[in-house]
Protein backbone atom coordinates (compact mmCIF):
# COMPACT_ATOMS: atom_id res chain seq x y z
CA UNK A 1 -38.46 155.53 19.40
CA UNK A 2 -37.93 158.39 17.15
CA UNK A 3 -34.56 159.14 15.50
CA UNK A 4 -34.46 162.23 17.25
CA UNK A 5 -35.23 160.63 20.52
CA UNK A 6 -32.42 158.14 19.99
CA UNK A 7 -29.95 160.69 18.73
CA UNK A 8 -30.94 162.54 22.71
CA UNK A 9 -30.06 159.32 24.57
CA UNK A 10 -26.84 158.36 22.69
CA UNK A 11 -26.06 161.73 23.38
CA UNK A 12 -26.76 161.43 27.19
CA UNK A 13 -25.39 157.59 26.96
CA UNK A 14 -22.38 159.09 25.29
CA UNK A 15 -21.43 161.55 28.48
CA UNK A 16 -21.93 158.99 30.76
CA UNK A 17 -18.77 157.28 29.19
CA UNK A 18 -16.81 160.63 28.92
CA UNK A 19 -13.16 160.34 31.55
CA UNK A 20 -13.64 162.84 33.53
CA UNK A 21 -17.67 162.64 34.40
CA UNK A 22 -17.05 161.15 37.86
CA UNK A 23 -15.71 164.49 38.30
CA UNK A 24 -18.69 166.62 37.04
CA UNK A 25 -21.04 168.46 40.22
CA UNK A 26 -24.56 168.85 39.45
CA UNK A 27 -23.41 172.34 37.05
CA UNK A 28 -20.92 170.18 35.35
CA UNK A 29 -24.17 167.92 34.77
CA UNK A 30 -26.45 170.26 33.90
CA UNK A 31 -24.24 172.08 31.15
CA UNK A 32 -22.88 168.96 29.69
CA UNK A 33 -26.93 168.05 29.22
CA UNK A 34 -28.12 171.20 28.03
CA UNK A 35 -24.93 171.39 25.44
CA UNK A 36 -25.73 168.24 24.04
CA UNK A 37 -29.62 168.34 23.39
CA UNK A 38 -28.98 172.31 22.03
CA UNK A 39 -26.61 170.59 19.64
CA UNK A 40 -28.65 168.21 18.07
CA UNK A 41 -31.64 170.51 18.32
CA UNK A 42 -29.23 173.16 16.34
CA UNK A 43 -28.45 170.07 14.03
CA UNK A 44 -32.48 169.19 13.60
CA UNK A 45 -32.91 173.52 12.14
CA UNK A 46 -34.57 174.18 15.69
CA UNK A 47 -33.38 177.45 17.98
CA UNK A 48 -32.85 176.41 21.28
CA UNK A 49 -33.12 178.26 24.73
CA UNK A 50 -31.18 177.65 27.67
CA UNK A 51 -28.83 179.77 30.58
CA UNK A 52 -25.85 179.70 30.66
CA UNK A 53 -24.62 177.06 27.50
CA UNK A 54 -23.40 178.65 24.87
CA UNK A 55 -24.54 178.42 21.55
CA UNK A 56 -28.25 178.89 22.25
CA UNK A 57 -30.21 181.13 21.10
CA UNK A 58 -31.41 182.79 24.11
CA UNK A 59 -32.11 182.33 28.07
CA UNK A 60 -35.24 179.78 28.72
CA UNK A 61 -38.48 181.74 28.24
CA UNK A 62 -37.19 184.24 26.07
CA UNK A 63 -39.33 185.50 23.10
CA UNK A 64 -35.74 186.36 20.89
């Protein structure tokens, strides 16, 4: 595996362990997901596109 590959899953790994993610609905999921591959996209010099998680750059399949 890449390093960036293994960075995603202990990333995913890691919010599988998190207290309260028995707790998360499928949003909870999905925005806990998203915010974590952004992040280490963000961390890699990559923009990153996705609705509704803040700190990307934009909405998917936006050109800005």
């Amino acid at each position: 595996m890449t390093d960036l590959t293994m960075q995603v899953s202990d990333a995913l790994d890691a919010l599988c362990r998190e207290p309260d993610e028995r707790e998360w609905g499928p949003k909870g999921w999905t925005r806990r997901v998203k915010s974590a591959v952004i992040n280490l996209a963000k961390d890699a010099g990559h923009r990153t596109y996705a609705s509704g998680v803040p700190g990307a750059d934009g909405a998917e399949w936006s050109t800005t």
